[in-house]
C-alpha atoms as a PDB file:
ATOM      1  CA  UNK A   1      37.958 -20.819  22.422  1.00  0.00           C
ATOM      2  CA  UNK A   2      38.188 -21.206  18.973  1.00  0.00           C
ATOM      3  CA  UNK A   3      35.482 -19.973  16.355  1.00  0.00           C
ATOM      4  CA  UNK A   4      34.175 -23.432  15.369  1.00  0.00           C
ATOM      5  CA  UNK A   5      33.002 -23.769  19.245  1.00  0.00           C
ATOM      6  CA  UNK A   6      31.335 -20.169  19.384  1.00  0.00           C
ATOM      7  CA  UNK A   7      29.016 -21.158  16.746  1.00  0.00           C
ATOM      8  CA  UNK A   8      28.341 -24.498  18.413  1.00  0.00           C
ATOM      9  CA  UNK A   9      27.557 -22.296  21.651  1.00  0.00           C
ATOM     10  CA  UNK A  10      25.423 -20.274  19.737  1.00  0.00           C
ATOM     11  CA  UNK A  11      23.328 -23.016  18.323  1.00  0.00           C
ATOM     12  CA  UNK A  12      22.103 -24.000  21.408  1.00  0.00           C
ATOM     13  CA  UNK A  13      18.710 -22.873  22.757  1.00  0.00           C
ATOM     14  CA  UNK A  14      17.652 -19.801  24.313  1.00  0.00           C
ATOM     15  CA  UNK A  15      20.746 -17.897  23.318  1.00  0.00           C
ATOM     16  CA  UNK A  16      20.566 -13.878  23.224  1.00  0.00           C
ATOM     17  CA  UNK A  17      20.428 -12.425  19.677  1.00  0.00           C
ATOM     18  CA  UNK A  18      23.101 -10.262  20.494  1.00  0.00           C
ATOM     19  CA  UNK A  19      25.464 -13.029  21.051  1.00  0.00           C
ATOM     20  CA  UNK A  20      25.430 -13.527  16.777  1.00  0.00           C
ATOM     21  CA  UNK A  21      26.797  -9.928  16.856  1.00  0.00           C
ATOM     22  CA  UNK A  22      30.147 -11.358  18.244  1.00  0.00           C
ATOM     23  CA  UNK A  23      33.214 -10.153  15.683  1.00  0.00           C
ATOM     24  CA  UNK A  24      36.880 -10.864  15.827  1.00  0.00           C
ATOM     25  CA  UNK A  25      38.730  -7.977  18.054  1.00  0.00           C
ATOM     26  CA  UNK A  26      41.495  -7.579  15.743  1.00  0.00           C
ATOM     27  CA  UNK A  27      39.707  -7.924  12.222  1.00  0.00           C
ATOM     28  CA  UNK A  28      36.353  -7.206  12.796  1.00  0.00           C
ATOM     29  CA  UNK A  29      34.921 -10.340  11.008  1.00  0.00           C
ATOM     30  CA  UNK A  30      31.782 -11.744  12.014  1.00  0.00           C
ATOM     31  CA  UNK A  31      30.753 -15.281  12.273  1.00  0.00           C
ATOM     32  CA  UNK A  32      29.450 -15.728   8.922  1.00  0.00           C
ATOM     33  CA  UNK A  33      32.907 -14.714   7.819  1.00  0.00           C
ATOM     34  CA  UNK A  34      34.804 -17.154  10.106  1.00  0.00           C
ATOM     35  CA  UNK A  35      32.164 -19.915   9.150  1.00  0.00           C
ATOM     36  CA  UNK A  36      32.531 -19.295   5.512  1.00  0.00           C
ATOM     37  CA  UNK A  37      36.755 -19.088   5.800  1.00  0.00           C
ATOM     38  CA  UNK A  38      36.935 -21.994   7.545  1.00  0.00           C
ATOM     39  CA  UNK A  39      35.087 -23.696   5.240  1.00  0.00           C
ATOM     40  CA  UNK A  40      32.024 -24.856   7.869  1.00  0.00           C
ATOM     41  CA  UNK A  41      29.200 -25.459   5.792  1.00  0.00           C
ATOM     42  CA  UNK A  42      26.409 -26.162   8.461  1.00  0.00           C
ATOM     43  CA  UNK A  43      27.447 -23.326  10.189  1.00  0.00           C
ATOM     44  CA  UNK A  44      26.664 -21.026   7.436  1.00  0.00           C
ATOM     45  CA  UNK A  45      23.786 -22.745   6.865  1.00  0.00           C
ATOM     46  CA  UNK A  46      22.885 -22.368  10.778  1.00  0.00           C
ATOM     47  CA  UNK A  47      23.871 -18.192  10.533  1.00  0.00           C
ATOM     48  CA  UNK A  48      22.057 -17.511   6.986  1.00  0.00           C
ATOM     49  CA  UNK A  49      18.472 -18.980   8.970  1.00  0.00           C
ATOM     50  CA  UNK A  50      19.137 -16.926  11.731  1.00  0.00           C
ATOM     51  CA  UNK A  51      19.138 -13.939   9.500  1.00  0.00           C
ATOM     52  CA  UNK A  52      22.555 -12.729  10.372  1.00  0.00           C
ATOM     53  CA  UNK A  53      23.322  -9.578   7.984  1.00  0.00           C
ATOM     54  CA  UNK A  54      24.948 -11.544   5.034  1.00  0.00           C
ATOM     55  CA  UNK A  55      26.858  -8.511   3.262  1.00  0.00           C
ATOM     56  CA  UNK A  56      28.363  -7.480   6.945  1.00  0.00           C
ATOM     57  CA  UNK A  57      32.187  -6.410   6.486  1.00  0.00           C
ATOM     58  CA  UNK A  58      35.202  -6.217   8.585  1.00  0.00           C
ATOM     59  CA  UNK A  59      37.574  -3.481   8.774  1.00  0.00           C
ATOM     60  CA  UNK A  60      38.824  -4.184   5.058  1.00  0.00           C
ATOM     61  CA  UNK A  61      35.411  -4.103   4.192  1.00  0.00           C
ATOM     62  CA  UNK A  62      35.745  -7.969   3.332  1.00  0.00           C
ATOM     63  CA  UNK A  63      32.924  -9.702   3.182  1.00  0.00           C
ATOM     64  CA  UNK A  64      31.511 -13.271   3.861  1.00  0.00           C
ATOM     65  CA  UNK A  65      31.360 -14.304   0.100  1.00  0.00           C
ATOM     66  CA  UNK A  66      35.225 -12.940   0.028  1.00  0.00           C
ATOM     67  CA  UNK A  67      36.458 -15.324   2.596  1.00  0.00           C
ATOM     68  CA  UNK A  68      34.786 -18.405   1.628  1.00  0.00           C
ATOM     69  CA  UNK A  69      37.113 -18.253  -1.117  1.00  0.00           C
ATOM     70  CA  UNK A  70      39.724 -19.341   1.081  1.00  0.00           C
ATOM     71  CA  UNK A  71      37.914 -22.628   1.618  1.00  0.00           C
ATOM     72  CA  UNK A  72      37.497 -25.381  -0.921  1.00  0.00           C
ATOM     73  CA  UNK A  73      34.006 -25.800  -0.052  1.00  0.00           C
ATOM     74  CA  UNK A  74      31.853 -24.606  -2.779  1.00  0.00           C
ATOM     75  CA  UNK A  75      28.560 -25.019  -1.116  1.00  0.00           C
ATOM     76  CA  UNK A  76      28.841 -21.604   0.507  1.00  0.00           C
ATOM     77  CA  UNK A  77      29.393 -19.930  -2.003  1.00  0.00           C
ATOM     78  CA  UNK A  78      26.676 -21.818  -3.534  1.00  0.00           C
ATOM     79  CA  UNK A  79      24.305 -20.754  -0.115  1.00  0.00           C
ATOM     80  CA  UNK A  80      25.387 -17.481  -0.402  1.00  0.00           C
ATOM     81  CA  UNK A  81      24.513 -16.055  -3.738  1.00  0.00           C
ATOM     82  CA  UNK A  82      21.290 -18.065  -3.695  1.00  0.00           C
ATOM     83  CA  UNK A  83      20.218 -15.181  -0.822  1.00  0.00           C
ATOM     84  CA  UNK A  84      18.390 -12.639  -2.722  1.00  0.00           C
ATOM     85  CA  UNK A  85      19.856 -10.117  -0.416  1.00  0.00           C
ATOM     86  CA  UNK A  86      23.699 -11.149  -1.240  1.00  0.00           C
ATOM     87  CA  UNK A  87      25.509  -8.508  -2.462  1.00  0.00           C
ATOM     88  CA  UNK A  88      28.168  -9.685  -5.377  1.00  0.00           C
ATOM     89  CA  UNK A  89      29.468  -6.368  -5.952  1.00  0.00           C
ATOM     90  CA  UNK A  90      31.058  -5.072  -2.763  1.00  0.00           C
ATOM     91  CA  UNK A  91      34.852  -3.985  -2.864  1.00  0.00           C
ATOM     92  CA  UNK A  92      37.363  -3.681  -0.341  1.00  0.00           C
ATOM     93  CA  UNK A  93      38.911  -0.746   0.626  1.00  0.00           C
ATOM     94  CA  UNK A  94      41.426  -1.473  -2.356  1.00  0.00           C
ATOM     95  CA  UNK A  95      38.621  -1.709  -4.531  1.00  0.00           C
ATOM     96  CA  UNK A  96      38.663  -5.551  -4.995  1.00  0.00           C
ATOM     97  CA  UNK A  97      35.413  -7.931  -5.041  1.00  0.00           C
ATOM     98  CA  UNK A  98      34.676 -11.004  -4.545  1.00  0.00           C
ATOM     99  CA  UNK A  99      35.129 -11.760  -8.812  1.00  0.00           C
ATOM    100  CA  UNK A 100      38.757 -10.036  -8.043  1.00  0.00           C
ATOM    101  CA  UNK A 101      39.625 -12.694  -5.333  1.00  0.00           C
ATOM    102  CA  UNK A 102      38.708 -15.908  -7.809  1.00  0.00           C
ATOM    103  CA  UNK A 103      40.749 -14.948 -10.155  1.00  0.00           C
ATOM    104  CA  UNK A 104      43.676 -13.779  -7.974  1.00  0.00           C
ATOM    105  CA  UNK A 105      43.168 -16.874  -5.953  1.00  0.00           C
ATOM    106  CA  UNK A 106      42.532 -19.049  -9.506  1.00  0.00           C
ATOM    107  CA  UNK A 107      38.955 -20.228  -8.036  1.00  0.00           C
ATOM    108  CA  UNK A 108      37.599 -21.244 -11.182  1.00  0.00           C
ATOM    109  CA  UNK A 109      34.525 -22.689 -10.240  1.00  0.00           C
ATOM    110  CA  UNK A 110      33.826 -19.898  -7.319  1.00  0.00           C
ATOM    111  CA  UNK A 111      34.647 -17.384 -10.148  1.00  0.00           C
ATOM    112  CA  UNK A 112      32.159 -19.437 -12.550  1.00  0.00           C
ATOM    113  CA  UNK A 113      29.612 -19.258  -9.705  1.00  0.00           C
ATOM    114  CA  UNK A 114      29.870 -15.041  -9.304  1.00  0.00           C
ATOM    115  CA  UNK A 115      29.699 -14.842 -13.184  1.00  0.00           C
ATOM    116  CA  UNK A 116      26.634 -17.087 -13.285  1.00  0.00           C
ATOM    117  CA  UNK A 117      25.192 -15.361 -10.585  1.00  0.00           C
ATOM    118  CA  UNK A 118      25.454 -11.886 -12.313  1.00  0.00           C
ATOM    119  CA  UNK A 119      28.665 -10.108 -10.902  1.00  0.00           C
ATOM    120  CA  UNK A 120      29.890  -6.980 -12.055  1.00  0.00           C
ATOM    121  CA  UNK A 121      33.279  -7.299 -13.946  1.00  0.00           C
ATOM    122  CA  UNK A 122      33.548  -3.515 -14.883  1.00  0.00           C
ATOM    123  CA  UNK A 123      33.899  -2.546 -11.123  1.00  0.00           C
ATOM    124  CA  UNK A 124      37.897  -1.553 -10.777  1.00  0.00           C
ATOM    125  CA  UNK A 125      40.363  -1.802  -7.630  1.00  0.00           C
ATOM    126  CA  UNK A 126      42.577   0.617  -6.310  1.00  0.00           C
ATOM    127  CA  UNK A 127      44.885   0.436  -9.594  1.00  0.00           C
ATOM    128  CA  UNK A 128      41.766   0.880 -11.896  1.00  0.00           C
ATOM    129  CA  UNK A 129      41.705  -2.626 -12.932  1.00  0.00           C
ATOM    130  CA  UNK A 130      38.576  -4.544 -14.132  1.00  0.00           C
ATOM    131  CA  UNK A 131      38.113  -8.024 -13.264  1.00  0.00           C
ATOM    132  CA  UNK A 132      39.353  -8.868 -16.800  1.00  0.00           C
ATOM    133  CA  UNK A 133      42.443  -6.748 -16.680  1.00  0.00           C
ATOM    134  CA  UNK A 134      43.335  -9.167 -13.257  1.00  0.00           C
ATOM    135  CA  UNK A 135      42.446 -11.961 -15.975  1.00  0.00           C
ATOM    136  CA  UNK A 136      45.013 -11.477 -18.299  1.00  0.00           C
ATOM    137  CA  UNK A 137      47.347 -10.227 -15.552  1.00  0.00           C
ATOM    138  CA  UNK A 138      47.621 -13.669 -14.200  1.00  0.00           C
ATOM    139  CA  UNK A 139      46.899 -15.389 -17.068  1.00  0.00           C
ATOM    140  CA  UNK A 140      43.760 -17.214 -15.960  1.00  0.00           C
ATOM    141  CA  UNK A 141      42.838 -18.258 -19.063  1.00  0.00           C
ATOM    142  CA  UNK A 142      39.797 -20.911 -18.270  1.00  0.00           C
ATOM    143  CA  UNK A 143      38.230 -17.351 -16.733  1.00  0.00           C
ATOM    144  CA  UNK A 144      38.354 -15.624 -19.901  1.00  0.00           C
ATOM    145  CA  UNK A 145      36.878 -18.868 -21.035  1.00  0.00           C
ATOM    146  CA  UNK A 146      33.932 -18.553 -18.662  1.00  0.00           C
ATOM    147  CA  UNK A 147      33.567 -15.194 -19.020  1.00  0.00           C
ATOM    148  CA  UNK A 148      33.589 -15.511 -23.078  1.00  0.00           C
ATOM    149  CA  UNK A 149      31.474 -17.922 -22.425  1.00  0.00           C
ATOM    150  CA  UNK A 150      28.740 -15.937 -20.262  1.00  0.00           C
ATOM    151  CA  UNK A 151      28.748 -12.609 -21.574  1.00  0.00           C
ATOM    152  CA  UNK A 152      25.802 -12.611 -23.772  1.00  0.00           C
ATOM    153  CA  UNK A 153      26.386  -8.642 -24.601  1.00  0.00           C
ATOM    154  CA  UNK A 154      29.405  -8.245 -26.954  1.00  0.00           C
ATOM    155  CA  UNK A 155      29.063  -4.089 -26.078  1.00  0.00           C
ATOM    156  CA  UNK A 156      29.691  -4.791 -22.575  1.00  0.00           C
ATOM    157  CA  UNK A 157      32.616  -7.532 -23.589  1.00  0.00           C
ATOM    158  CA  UNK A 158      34.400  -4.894 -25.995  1.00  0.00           C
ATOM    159  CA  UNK A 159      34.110  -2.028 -23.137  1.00  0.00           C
ATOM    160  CA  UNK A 160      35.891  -4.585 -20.473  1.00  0.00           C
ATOM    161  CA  UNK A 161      38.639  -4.782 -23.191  1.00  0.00           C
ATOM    162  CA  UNK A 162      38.879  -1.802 -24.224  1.00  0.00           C
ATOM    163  CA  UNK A 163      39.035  -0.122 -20.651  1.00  0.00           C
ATOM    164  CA  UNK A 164      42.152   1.874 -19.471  1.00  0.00           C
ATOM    165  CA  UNK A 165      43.282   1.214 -16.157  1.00  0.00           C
ATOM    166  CA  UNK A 166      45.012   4.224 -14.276  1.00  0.00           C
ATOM    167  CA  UNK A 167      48.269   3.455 -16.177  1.00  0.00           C
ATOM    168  CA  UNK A 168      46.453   3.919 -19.464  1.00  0.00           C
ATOM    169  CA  UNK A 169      46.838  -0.024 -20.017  1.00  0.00           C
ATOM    170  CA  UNK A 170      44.444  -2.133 -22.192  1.00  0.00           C
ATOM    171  CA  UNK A 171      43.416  -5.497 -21.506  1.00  0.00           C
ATOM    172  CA  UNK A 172      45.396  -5.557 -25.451  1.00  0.00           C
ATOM    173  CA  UNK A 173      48.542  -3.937 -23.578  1.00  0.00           C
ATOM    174  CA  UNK A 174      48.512  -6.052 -20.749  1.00  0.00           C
ATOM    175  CA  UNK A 175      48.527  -9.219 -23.184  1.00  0.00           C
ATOM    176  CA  UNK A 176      51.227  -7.987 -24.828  1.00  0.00           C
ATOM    177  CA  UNK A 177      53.289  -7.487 -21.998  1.00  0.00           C
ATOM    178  CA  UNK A 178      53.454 -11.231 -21.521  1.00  0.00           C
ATOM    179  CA  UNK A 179      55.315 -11.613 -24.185  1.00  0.00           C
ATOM    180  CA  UNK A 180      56.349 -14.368 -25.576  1.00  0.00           C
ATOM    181  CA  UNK A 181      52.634 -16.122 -25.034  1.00  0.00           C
ATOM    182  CA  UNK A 182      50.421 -14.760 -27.387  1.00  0.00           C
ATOM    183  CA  UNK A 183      47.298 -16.641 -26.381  1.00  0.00           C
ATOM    184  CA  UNK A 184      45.880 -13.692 -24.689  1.00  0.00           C
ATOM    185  CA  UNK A 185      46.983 -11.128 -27.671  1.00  0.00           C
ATOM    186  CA  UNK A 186      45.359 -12.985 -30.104  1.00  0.00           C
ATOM    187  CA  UNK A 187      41.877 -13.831 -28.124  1.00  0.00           C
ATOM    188  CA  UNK A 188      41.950  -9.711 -27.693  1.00  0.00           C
ATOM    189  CA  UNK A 189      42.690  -8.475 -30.630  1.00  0.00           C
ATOM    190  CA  UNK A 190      39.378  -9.185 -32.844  1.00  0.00           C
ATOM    191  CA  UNK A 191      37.566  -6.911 -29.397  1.00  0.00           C
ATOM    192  CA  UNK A 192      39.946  -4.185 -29.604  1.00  0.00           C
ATOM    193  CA  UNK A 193      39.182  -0.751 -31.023  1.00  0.00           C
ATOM    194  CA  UNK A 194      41.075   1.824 -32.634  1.00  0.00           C
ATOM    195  CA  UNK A 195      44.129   0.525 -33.067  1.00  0.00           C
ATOM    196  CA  UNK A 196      46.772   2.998 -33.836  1.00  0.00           C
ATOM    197  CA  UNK A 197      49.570   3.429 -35.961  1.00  0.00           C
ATOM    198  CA  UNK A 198      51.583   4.001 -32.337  1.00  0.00           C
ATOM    199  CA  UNK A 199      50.314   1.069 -31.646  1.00  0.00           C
ATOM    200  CA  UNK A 200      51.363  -0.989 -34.824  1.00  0.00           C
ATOM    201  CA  UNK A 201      54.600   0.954 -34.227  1.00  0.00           C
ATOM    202  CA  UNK A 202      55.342  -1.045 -30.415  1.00  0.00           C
ATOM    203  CA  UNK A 203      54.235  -3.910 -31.689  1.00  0.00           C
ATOM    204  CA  UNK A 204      56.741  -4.266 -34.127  1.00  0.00           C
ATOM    205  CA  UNK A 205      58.912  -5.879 -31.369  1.00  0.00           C
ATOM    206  CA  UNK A 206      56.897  -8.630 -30.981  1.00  0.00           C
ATOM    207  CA  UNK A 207      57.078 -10.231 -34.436  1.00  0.00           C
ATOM    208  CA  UNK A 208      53.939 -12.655 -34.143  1.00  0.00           C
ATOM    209  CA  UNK A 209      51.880  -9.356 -32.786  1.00  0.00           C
ATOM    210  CA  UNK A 210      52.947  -7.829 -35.594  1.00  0.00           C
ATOM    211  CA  UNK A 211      51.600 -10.455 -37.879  1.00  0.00           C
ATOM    212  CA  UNK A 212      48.784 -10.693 -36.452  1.00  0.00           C
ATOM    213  CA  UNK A 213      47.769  -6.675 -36.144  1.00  0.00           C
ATOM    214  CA  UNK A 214      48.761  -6.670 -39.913  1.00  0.00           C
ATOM    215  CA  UNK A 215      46.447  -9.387 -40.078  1.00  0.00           C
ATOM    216  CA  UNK A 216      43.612  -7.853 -38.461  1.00  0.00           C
ATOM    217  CA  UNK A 217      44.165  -4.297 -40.093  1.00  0.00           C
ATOM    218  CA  UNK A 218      43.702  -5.790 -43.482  1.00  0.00           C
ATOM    219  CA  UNK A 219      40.435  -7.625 -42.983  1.00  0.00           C
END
């Protein structure tokens, strides 16, 4: 029996409550989980009015706004966050959340949705990397766009840049790393603080980094 038929079973009449505890033996997932991966929008629907514990986690600690981002359907997400009780910030046990996943995953509009919403971005994973380090380390750039776009405090933008993850990496190092693309260097650079003269020292070998730090110094 496959999950699509357990949640027709359970949305028959007069079915115990403690059937919509039912979770996956080897993962631990609950229905809302397997509804939201599989992309079944009424089913969601049917589980969210039936007051099933939306921010319930498996053994990863994954939650049901995590999986949906394996579907293309972006009505659950949409039915999820609109739950005042929806957790956006939850990690896994490798520290990842659901604004980790979009951008891994490149779910632009899912990741546009979280931001909206009111997601944490600061909250790191098991490397200590921010949603924005993730960001420039797979060059998403439409969700720096977004993110530009919806951070309306320029304290809280500079601190996402300017945090270290646990190799001591910027979100400025990180960009420079992907050399030869300097799209990400230069959209940093203006947010970055105390720039060194180490640091105008490495990026000598980068010649248009180098213009552009001199650049920025001298302004």
């Amino acid at each position: 029996m496959n999950s699509k038929e357990i949640l027709r079973i359970l949305s028959q009449k007069n079915i115990e409550p403690y059937l919509f505890q039912y979770c996956e033996q080897d993962t631990g997932r609950k229905l809302l989980s397997i509804a939201a991966e599989t992309g079944w929008y009424e089913g969601v629907l049917f589980l969210l009015n039936r007051d099933v514990n939306i921010n319930e986690t498996d053994r990863e600690n994954r939650t049901a706004l995590m999986d949906c981002l394996t579907s293309t359907n972006i009505h659950i997400m949409n039915a999820l966050v609109k739950k005042r009780e929806c957790n956006l910030d939850i990690q896994t046990l490798s520290g990842h959340t659901a604004a980790h996943y979009a951008v891994m995953m490149n779910k632009i509009s899912f990741f546009e949705i979280l931001i909206k919403s009111g997601a944490r971005l600061d909250l790191c994973n098991d490397k200590g990397e921010n949603v924005l380090h993730q960001i420039i380390e797979y060059k998403r750039k439409e969700c720096w766009k977004i993110l530009k776009h919806y951070s309306y405090d320029l304290n809280y933008l500079k601190y996402l840049i300017n945090s270290k993850t646990y190799e001591h990496k910027t979100c400025l190092t990180l960009a420079f790393e992907h050399r030869p693309n300097i799209y990400f260097f230069r959209e940093l650079l203006s947010y970055s603080d105390d720039i060194t003269l180490m640091d105008i020292e490495m990026y000598q070998s980068w010649s248009k980094a180098y213009k552009l730090i001199k650049k920025f110094i001298s302004l």
